[in-house]
PDB file of N, CA and C in Angstrom:
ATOM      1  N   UNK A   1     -38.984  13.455 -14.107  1.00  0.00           N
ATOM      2  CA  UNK A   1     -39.382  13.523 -12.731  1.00  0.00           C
ATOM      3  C   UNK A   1     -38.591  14.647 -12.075  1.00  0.00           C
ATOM      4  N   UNK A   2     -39.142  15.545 -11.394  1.00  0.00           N
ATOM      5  CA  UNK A   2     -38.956  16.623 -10.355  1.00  0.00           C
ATOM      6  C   UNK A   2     -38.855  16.544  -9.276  1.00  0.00           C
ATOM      7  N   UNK A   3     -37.866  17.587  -8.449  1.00  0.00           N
ATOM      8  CA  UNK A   3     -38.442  17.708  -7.257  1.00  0.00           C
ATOM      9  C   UNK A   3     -37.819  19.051  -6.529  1.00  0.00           C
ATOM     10  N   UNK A   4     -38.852  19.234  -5.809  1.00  0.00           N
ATOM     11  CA  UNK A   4     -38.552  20.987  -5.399  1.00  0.00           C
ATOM     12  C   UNK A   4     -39.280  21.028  -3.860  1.00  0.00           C
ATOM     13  N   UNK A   5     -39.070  21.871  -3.076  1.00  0.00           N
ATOM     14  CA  UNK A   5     -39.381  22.020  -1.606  1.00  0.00           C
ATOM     15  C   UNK A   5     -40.499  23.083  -1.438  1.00  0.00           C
ATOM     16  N   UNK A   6     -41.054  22.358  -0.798  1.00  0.00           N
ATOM     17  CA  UNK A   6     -43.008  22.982  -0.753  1.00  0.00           C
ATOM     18  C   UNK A   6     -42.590  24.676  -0.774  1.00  0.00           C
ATOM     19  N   UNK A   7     -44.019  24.773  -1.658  1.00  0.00           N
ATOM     20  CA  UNK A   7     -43.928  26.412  -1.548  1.00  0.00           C
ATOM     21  C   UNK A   7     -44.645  27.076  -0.597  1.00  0.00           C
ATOM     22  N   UNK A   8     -44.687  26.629   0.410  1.00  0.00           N
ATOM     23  CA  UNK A   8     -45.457  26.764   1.798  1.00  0.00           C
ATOM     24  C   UNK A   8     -45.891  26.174   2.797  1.00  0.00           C
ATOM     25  N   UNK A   9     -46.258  25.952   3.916  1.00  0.00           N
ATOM     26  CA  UNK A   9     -46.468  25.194   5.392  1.00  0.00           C
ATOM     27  C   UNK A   9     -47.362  24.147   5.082  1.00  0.00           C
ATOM     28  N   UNK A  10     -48.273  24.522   4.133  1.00  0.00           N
ATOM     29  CA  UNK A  10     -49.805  23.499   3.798  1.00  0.00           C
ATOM     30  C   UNK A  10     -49.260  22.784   3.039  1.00  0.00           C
ATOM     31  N   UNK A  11     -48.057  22.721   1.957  1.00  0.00           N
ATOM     32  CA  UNK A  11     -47.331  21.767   0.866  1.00  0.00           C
ATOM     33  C   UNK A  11     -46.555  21.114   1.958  1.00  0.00           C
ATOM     34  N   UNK A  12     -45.923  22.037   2.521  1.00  0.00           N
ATOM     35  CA  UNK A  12     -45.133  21.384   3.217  1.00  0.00           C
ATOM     36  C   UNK A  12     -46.017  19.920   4.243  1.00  0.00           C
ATOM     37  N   UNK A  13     -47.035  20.206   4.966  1.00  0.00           N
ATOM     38  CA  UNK A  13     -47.579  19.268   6.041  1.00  0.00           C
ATOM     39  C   UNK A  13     -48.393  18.454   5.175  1.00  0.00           C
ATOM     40  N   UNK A  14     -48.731  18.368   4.059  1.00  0.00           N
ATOM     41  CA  UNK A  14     -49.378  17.506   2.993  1.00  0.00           C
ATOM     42  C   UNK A  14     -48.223  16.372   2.643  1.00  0.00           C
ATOM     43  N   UNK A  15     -46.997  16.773   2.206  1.00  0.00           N
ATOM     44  CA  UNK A  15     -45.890  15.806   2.177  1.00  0.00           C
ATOM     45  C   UNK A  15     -45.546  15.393   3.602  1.00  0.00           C
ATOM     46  N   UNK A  16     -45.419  15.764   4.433  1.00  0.00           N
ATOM     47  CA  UNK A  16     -44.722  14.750   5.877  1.00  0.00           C
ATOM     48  C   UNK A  16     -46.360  14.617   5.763  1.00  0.00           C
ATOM     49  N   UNK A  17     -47.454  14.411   5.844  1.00  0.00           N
ATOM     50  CA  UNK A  17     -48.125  13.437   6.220  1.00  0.00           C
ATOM     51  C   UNK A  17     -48.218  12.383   5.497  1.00  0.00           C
ATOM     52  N   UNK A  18     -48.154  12.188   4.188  1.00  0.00           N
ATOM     53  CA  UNK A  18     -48.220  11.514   2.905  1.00  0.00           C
ATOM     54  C   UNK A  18     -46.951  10.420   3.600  1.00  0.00           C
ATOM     55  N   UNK A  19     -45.595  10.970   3.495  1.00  0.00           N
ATOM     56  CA  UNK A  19     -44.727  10.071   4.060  1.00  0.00           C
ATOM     57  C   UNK A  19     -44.666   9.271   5.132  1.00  0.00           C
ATOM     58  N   UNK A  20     -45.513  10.046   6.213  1.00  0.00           N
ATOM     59  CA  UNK A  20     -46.129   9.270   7.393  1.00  0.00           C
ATOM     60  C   UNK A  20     -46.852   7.988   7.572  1.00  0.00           C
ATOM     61  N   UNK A  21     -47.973   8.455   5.963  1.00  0.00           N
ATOM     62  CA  UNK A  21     -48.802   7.220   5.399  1.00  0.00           C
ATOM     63  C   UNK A  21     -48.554   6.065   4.444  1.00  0.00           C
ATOM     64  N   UNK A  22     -46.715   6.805   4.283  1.00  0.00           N
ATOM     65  CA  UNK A  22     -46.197   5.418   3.520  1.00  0.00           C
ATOM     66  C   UNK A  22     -46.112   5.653   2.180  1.00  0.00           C
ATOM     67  N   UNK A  23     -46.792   6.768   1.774  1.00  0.00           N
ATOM     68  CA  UNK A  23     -46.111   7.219   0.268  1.00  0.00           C
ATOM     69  C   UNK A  23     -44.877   7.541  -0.012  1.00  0.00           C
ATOM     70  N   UNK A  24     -44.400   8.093   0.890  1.00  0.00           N
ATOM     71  CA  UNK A  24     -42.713   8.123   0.362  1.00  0.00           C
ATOM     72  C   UNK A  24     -42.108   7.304   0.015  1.00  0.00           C
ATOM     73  N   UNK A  25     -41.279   7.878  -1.184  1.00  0.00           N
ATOM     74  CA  UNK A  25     -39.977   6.859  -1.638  1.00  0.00           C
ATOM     75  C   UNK A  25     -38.808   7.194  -1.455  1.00  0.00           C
ATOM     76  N   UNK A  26     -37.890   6.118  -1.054  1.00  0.00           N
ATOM     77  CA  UNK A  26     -36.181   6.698  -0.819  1.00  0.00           C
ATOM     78  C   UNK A  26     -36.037   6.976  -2.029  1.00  0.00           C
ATOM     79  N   UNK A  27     -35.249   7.677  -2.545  1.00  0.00           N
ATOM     80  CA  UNK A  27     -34.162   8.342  -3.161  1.00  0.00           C
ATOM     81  C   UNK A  27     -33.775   7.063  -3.984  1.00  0.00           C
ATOM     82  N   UNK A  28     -33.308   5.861  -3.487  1.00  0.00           N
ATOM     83  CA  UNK A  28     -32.992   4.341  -4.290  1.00  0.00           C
ATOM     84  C   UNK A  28     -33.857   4.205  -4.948  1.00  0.00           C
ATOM     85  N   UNK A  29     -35.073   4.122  -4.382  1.00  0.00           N
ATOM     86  CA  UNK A  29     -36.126   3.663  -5.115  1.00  0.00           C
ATOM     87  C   UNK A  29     -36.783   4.614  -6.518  1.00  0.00           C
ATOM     88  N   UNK A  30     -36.470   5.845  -6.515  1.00  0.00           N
ATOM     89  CA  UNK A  30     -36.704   6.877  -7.694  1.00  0.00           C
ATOM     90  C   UNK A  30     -35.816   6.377  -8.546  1.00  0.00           C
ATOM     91  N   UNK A  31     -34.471   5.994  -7.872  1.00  0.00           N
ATOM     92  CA  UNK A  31     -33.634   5.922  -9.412  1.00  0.00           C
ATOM     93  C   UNK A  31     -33.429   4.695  -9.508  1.00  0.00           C
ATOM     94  N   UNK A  32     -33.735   3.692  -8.954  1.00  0.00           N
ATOM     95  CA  UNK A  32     -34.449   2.359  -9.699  1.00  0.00           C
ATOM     96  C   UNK A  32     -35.427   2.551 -10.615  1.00  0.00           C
ATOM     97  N   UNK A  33     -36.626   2.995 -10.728  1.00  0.00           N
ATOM     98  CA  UNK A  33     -37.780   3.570 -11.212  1.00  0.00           C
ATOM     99  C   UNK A  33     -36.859   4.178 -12.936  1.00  0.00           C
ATOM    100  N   UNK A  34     -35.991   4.769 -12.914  1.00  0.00           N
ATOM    101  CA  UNK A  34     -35.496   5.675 -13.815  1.00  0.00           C
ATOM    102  C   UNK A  34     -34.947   4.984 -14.599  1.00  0.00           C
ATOM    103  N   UNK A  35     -33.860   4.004 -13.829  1.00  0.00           N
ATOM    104  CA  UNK A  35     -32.930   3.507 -14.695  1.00  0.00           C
ATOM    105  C   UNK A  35     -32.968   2.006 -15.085  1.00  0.00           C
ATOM    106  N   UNK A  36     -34.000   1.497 -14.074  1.00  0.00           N
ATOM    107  CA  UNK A  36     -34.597  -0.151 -13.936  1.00  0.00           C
ATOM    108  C   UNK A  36     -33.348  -1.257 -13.739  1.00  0.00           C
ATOM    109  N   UNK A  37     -32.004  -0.105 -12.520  1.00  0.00           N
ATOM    110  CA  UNK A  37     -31.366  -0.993 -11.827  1.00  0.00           C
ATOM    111  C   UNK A  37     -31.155  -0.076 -10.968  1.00  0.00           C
ATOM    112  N   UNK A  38     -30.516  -1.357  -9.824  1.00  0.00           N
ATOM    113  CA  UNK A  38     -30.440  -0.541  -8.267  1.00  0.00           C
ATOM    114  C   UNK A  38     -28.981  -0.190  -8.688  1.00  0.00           C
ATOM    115  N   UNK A  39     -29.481   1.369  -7.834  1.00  0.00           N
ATOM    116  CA  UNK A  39     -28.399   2.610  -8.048  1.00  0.00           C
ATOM    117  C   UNK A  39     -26.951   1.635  -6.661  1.00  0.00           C
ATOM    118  N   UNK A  40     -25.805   2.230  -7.537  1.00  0.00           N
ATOM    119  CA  UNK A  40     -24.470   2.600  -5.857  1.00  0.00           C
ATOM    120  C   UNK A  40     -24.980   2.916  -4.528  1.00  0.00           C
ATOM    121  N   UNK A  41     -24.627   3.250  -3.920  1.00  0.00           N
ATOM    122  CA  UNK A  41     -24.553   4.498  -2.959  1.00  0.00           C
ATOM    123  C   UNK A  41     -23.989   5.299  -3.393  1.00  0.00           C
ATOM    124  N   UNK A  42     -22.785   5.246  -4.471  1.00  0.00           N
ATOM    125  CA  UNK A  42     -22.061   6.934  -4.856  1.00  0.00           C
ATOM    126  C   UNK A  42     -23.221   7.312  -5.685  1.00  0.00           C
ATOM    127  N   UNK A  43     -24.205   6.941  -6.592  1.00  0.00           N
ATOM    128  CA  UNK A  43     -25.147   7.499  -6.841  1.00  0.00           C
ATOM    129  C   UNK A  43     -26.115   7.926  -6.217  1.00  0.00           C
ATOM    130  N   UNK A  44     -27.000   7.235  -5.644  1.00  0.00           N
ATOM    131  CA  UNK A  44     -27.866   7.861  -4.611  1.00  0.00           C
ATOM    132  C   UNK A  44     -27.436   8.939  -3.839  1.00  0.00           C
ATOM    133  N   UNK A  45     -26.323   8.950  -3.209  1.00  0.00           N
ATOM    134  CA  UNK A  45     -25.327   9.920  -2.554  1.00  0.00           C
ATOM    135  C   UNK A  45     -25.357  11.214  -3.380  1.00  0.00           C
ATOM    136  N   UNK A  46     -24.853  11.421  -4.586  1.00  0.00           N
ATOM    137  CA  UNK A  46     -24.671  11.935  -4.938  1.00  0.00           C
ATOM    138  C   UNK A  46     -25.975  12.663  -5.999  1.00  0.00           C
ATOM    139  N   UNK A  47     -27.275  12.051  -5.996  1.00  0.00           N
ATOM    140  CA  UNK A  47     -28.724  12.355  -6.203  1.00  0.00           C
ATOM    141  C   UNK A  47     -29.241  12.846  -4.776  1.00  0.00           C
ATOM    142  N   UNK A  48     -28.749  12.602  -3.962  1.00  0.00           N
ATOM    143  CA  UNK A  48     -29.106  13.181  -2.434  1.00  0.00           C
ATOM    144  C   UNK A  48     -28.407  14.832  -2.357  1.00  0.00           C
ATOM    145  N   UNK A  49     -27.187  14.511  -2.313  1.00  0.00           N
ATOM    146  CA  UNK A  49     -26.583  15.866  -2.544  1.00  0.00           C
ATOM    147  C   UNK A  49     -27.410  17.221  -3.591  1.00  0.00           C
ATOM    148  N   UNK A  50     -27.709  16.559  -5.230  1.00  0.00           N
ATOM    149  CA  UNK A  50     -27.744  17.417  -5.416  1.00  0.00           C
ATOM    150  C   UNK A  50     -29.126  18.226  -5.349  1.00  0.00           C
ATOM    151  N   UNK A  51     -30.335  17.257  -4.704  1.00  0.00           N
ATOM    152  CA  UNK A  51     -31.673  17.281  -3.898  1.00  0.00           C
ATOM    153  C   UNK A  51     -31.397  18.694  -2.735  1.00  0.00           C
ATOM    154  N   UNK A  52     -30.522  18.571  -1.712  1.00  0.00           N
ATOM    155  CA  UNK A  52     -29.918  19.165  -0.763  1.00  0.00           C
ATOM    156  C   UNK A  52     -29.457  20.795  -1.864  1.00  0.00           C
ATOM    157  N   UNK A  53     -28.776  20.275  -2.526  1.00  0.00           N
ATOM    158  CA  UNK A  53     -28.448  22.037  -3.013  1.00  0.00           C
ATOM    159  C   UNK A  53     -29.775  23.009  -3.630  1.00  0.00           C
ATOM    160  N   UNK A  54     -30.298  22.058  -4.538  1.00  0.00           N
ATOM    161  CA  UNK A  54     -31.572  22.376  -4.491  1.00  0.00           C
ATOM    162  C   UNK A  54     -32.232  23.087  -3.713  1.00  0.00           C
ATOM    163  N   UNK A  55     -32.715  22.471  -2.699  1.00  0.00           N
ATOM    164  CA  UNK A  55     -33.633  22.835  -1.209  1.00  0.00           C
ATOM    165  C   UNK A  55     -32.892  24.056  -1.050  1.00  0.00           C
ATOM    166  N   UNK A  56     -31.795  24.044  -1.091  1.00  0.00           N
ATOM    167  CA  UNK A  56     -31.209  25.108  -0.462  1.00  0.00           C
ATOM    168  C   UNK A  56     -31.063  26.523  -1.063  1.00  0.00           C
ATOM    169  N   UNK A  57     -31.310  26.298  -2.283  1.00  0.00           N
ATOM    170  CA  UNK A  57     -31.539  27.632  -3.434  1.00  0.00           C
ATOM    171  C   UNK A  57     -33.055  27.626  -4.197  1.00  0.00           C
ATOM    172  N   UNK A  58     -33.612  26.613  -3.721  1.00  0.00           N
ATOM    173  CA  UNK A  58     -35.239  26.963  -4.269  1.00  0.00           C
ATOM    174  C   UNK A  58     -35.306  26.495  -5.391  1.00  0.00           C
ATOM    175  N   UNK A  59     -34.569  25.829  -6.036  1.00  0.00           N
ATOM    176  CA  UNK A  59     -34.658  25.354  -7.646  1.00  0.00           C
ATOM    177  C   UNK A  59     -35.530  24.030  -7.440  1.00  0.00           C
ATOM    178  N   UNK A  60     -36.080  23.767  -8.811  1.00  0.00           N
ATOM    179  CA  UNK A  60     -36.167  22.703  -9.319  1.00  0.00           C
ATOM    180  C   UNK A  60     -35.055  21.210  -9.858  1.00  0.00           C
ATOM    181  N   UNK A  61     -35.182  20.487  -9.617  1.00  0.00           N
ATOM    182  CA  UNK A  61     -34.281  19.407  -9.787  1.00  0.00           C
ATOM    183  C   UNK A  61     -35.015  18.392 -10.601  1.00  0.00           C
ATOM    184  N   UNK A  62     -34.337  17.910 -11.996  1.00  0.00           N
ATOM    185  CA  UNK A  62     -34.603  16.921 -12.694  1.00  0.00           C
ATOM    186  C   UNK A  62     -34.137  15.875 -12.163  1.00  0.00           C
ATOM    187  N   UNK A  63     -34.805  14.835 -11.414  1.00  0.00           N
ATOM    188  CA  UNK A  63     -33.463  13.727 -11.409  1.00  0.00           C
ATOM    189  C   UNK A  63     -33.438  12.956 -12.435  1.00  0.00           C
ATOM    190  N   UNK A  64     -34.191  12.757 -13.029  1.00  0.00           N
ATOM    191  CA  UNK A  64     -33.252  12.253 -14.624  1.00  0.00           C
ATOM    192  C   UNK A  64     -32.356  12.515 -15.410  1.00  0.00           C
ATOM    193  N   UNK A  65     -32.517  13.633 -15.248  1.00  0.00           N
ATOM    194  CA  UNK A  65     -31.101  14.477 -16.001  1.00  0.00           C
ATOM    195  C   UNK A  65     -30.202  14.006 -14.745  1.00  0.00           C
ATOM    196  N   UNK A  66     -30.267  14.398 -14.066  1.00  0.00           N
ATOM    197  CA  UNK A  66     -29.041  14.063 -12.786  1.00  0.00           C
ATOM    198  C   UNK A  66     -28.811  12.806 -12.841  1.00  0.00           C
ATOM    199  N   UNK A  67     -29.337  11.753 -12.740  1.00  0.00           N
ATOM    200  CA  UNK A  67     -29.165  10.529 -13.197  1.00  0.00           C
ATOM    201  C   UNK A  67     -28.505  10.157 -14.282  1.00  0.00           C
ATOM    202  N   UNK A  68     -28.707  10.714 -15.607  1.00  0.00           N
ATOM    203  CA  UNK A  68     -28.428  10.937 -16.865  1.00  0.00           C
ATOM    204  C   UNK A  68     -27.104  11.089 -16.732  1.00  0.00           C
ATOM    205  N   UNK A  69     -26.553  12.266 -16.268  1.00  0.00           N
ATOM    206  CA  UNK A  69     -25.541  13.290 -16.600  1.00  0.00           C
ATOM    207  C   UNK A  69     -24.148  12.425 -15.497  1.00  0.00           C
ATOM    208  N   UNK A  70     -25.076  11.932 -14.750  1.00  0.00           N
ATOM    209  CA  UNK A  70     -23.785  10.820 -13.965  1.00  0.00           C
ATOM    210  C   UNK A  70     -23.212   9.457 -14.352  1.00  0.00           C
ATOM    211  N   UNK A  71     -24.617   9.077 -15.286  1.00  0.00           N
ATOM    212  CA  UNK A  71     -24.234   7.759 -16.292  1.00  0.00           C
ATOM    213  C   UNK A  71     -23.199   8.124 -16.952  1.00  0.00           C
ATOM    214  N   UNK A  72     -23.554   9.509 -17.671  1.00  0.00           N
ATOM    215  CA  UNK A  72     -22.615   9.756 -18.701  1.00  0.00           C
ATOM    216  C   UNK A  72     -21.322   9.859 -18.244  1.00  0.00           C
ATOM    217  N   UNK A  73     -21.122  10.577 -16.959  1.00  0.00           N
ATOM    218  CA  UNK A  73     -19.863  10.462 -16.449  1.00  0.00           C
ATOM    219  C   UNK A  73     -19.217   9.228 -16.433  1.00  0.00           C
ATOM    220  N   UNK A  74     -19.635   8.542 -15.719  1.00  0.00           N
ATOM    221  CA  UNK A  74     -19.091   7.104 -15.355  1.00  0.00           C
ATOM    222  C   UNK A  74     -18.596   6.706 -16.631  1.00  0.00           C
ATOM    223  N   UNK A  75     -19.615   6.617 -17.715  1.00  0.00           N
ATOM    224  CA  UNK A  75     -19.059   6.427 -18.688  1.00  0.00           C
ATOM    225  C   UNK A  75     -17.882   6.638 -19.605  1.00  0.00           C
ATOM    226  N   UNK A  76     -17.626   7.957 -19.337  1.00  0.00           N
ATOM    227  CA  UNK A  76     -16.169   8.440 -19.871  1.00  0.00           C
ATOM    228  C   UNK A  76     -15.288   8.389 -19.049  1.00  0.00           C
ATOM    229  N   UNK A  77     -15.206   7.740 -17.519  1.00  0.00           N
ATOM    230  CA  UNK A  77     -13.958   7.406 -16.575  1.00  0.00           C
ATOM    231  C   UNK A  77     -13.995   6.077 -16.789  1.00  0.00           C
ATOM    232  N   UNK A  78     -14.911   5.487 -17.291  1.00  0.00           N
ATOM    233  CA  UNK A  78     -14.530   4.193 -17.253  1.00  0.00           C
ATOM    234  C   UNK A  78     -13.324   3.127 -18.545  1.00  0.00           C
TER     235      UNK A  78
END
């Protein structure tokens, strides 16, 4: 699963209306979907963040891998 920031005004007003109509999902709810348990807040938080850097350089964002790559963390501090 992806996610990247419209490549124009018409992508763009297709998603805020969609969300308007109730298709949107929080951010919790994607990585419930992923991992088939409810995320922290330091996760979501930190799947929010890296959504935000994203947007902000035009990339594409896996959040599975991002999801992934934070399990794995946890895993080796724990």
């Amino acid at each position: 699963m992806t996610a990247r920031t419209p490549k124009d005004h018409e992508e763009h007003f297709r998603a805020l209306m969609a969300i308007l109509n109730g298709r949107g999902r929080s951010v919790a709810d994607v990585v419930e979907e992923l991992t088939g348990q409810v995320p922290s807040e330091e996760t979501v938080l930190a799947v929010k963040n890296r959504l935000e850097m994203a947007a902000e350089s035009g990339e594409q964002v896996d959040i599975a891998a991002v999801v992934k790559s934070l399990d794995e963390m946890a895993l080796k501090w724990a």
